[in-house]
PDB file of N, CA and C in Angstrom:
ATOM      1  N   UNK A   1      79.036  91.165 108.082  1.00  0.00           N
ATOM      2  CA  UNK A   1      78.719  92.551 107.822  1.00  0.00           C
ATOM      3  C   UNK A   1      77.208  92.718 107.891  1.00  0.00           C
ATOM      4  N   UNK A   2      76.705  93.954 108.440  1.00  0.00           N
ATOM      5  CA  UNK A   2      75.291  93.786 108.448  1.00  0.00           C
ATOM      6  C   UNK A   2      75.433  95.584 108.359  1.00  0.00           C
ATOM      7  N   UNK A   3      73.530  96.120 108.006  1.00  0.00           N
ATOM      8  CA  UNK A   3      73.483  96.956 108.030  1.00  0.00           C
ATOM      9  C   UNK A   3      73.835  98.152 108.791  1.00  0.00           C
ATOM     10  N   UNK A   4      73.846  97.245 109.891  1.00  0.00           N
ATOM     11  CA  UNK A   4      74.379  99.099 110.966  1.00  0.00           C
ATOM     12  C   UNK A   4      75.723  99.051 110.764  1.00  0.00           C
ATOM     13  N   UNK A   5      76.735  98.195 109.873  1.00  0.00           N
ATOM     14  CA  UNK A   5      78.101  98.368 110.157  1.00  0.00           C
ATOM     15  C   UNK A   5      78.044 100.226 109.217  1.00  0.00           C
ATOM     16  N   UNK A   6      77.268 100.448 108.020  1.00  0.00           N
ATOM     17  CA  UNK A   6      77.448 101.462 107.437  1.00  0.00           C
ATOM     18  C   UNK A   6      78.521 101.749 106.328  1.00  0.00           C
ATOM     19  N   UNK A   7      79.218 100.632 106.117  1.00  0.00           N
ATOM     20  CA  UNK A   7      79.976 100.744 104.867  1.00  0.00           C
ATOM     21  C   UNK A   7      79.484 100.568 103.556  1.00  0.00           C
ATOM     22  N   UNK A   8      80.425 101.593 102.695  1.00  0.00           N
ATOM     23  CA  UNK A   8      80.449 102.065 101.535  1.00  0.00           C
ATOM     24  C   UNK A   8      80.742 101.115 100.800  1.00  0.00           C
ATOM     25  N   UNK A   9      81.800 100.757 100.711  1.00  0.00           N
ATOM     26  CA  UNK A   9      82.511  99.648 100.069  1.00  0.00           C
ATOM     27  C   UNK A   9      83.298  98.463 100.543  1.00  0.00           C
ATOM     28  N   UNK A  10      83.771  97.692 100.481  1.00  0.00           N
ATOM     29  CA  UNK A  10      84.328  96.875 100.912  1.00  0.00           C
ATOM     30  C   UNK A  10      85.602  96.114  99.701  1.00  0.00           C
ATOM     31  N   UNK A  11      87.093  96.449 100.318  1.00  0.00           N
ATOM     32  CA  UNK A  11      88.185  95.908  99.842  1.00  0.00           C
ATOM     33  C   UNK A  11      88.750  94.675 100.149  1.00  0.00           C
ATOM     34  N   UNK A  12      88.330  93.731  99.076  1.00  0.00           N
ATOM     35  CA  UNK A  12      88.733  91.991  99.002  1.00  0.00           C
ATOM     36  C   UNK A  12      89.855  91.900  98.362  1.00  0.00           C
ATOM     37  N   UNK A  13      90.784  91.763  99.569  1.00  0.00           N
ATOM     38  CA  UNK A  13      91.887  90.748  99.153  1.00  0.00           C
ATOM     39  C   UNK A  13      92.616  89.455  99.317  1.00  0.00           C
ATOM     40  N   UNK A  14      92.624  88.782  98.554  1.00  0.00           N
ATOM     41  CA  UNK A  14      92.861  87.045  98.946  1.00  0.00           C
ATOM     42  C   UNK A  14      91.966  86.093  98.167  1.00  0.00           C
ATOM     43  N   UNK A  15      92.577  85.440  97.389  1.00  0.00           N
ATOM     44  CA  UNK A  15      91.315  84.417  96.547  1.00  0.00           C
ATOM     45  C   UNK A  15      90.540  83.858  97.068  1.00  0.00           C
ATOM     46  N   UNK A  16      90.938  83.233  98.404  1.00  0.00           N
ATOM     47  CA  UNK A  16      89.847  82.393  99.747  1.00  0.00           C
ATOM     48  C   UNK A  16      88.492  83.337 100.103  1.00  0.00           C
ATOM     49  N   UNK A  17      88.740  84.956  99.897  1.00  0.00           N
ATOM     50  CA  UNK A  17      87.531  85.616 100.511  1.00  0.00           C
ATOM     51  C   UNK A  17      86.505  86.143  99.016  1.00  0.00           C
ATOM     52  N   UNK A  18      86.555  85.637  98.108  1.00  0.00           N
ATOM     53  CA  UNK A  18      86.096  85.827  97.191  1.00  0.00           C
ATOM     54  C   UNK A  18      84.690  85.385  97.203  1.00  0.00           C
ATOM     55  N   UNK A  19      84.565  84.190  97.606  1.00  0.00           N
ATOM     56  CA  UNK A  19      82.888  83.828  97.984  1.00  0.00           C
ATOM     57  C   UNK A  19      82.564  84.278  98.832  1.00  0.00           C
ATOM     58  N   UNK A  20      82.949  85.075  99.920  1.00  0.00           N
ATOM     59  CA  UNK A  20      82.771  85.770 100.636  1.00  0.00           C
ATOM     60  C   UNK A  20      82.178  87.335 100.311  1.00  0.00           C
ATOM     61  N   UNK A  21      82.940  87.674  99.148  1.00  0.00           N
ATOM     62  CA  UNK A  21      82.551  89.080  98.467  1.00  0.00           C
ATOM     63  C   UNK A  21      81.215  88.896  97.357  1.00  0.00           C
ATOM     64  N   UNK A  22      81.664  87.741  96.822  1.00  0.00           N
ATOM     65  CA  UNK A  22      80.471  87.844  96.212  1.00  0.00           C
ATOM     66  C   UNK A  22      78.781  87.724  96.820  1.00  0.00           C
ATOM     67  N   UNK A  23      78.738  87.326  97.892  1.00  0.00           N
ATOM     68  CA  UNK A  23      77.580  86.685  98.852  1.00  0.00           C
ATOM     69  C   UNK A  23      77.062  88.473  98.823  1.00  0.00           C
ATOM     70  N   UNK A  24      78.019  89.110  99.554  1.00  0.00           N
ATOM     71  CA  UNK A  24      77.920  90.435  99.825  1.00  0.00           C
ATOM     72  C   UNK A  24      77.823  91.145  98.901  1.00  0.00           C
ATOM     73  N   UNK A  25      78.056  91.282  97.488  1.00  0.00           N
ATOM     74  CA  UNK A  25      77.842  91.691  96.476  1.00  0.00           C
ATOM     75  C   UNK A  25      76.630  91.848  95.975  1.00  0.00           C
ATOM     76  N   UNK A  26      75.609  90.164  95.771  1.00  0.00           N
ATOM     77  CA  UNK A  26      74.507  90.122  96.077  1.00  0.00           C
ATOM     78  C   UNK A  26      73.616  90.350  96.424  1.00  0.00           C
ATOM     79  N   UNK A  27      74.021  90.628  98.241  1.00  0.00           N
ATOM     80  CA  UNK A  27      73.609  90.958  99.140  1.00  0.00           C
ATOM     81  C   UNK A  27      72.957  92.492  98.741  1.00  0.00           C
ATOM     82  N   UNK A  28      73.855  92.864  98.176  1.00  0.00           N
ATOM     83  CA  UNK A  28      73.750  94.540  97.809  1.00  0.00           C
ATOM     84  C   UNK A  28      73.973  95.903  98.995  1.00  0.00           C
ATOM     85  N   UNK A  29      74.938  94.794 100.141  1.00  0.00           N
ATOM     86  CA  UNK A  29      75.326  95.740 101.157  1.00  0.00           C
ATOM     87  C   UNK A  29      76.133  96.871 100.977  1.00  0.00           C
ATOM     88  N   UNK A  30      76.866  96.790 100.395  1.00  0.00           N
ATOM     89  CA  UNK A  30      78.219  97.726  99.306  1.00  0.00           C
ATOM     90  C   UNK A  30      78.909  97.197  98.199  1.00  0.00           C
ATOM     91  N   UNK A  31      79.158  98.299  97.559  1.00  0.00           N
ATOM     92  CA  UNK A  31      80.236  97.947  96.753  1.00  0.00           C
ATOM     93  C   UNK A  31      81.672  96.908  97.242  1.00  0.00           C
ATOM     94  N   UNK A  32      81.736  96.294  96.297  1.00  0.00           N
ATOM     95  CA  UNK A  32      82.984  94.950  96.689  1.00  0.00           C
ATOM     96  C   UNK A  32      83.901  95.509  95.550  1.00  0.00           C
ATOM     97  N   UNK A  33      85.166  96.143  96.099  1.00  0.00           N
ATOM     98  CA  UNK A  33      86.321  96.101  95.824  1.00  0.00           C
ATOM     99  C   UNK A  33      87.312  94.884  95.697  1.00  0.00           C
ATOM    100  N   UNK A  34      87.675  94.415  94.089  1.00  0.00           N
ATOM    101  CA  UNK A  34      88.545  93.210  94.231  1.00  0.00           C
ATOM    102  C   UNK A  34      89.598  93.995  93.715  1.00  0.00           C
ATOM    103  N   UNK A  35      90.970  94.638  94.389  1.00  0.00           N
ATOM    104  CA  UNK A  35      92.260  95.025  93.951  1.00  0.00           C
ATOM    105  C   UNK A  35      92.921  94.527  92.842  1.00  0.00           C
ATOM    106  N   UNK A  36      92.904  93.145  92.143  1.00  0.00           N
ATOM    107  CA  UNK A  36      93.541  93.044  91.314  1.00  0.00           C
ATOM    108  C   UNK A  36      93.165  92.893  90.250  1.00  0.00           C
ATOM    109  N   UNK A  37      91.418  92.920  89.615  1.00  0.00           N
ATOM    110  CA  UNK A  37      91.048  93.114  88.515  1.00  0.00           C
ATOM    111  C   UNK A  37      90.800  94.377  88.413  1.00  0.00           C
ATOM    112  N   UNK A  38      90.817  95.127  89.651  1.00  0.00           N
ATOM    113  CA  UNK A  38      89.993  97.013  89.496  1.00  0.00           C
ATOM    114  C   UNK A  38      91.477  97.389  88.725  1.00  0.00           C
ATOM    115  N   UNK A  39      92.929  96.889  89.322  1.00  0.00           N
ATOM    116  CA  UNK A  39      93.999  97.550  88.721  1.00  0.00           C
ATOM    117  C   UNK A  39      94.014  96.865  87.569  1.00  0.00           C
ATOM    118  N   UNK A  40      93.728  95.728  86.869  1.00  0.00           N
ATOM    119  CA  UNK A  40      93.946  95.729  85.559  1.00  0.00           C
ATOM    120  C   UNK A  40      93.009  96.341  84.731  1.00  0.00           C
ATOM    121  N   UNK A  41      91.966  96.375  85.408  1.00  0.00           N
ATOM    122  CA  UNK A  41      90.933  97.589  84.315  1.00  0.00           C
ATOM    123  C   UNK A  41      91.682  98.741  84.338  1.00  0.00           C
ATOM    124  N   UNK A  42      92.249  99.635  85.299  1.00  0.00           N
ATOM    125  CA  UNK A  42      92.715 100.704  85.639  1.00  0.00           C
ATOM    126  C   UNK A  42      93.929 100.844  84.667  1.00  0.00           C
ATOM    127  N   UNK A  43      95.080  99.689  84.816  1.00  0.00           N
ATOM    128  CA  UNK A  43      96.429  99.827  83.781  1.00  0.00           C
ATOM    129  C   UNK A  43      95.783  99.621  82.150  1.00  0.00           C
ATOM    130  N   UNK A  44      94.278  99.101  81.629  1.00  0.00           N
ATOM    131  CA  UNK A  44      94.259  98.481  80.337  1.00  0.00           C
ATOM    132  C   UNK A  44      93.258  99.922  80.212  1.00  0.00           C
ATOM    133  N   UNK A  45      92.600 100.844  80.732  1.00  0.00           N
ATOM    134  CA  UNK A  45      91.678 101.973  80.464  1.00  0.00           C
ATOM    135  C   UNK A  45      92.899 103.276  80.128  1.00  0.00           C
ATOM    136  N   UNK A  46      94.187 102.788  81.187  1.00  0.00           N
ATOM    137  CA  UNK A  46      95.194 104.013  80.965  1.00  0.00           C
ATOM    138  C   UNK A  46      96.133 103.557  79.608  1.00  0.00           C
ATOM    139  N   UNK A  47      96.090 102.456  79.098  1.00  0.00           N
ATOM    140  CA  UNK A  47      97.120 102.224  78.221  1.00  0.00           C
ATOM    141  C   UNK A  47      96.149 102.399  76.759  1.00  0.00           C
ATOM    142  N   UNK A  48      94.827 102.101  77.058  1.00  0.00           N
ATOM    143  CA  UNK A  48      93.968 102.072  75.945  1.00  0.00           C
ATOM    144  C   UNK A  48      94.015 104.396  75.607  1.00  0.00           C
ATOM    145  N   UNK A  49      94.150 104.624  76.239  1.00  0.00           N
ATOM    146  CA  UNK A  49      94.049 105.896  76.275  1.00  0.00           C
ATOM    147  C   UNK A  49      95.474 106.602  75.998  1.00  0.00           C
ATOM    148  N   UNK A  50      95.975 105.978  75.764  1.00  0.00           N
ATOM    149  CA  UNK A  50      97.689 106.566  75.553  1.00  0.00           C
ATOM    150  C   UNK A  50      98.091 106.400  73.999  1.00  0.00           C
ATOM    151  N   UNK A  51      99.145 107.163  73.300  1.00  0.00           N
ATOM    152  CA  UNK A  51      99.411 106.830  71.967  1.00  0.00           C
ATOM    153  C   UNK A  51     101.232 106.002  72.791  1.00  0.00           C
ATOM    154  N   UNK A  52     101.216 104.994  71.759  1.00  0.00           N
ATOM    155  CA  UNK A  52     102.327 104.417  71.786  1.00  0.00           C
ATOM    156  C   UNK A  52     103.575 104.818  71.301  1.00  0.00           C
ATOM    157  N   UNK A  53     104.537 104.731  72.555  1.00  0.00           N
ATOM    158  CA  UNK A  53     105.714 105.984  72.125  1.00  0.00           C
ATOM    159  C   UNK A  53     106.390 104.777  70.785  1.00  0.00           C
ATOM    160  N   UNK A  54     107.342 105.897  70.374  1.00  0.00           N
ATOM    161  CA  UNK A  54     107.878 105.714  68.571  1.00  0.00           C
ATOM    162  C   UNK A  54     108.673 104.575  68.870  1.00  0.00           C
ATOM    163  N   UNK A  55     109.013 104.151  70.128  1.00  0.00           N
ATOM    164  CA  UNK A  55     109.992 102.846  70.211  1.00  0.00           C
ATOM    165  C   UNK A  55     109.204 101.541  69.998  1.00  0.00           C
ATOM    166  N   UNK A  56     108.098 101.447  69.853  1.00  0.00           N
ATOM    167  CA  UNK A  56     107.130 100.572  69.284  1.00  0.00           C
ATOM    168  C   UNK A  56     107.004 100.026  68.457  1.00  0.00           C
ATOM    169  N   UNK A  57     107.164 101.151  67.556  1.00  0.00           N
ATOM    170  CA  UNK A  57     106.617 100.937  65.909  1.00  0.00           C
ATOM    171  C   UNK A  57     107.826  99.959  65.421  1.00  0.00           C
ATOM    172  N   UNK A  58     107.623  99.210  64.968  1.00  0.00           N
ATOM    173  CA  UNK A  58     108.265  97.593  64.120  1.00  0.00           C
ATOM    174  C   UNK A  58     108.479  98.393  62.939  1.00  0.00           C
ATOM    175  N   UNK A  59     109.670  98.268  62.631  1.00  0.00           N
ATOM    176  CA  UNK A  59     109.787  98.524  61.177  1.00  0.00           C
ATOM    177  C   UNK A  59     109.575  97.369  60.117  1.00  0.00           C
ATOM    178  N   UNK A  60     108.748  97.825  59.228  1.00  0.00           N
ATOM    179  CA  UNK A  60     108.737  96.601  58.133  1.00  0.00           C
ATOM    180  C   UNK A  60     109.898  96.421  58.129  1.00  0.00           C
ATOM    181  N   UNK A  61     109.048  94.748  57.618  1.00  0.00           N
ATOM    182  CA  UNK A  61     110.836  93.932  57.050  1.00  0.00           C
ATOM    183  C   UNK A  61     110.664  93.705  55.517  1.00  0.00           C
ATOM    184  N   UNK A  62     111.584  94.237  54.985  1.00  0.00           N
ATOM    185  CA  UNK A  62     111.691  93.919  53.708  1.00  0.00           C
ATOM    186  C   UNK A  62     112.685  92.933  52.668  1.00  0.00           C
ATOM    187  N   UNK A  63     112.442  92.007  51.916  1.00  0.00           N
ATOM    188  CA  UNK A  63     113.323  91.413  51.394  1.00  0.00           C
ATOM    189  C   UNK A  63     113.578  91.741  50.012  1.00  0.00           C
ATOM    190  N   UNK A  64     114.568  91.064  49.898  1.00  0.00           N
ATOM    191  CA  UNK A  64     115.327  91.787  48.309  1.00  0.00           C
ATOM    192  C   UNK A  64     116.747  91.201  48.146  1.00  0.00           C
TER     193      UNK A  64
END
């Protein structure tokens, strides 16, 4: 990748191209998209933001 390519970002997928993204990361040519930590930030920012439906809640246990 070099400057006249003109990209914005760049989407890494595959564990093998990872040193690859990071070089470029560095580089500070674009943003490096890694798909499967952007979606776990994405599912843990949407779940952190949600109230937990009532099928959740554990009922104490009580003995006696």
């Amino acid at each position: 990748m070099s400057e006249d390519d003109r990209a914005e970002a760049v989407i890494v997928v595959g564990g093998p191209l990872i040193d690859t993204a990071r070089r470029l990361a560095a580089a500070g040519m674009a943003a490096i998209i890694q798909p499967v930590p952007s979606a776990c930030s994405m599912v843990l920012r949407n779940l952190a933001d949600r109230e937990p439906p009532h099928s959740a809640t554990v009922p104490a246990i009580t003995r006696g």
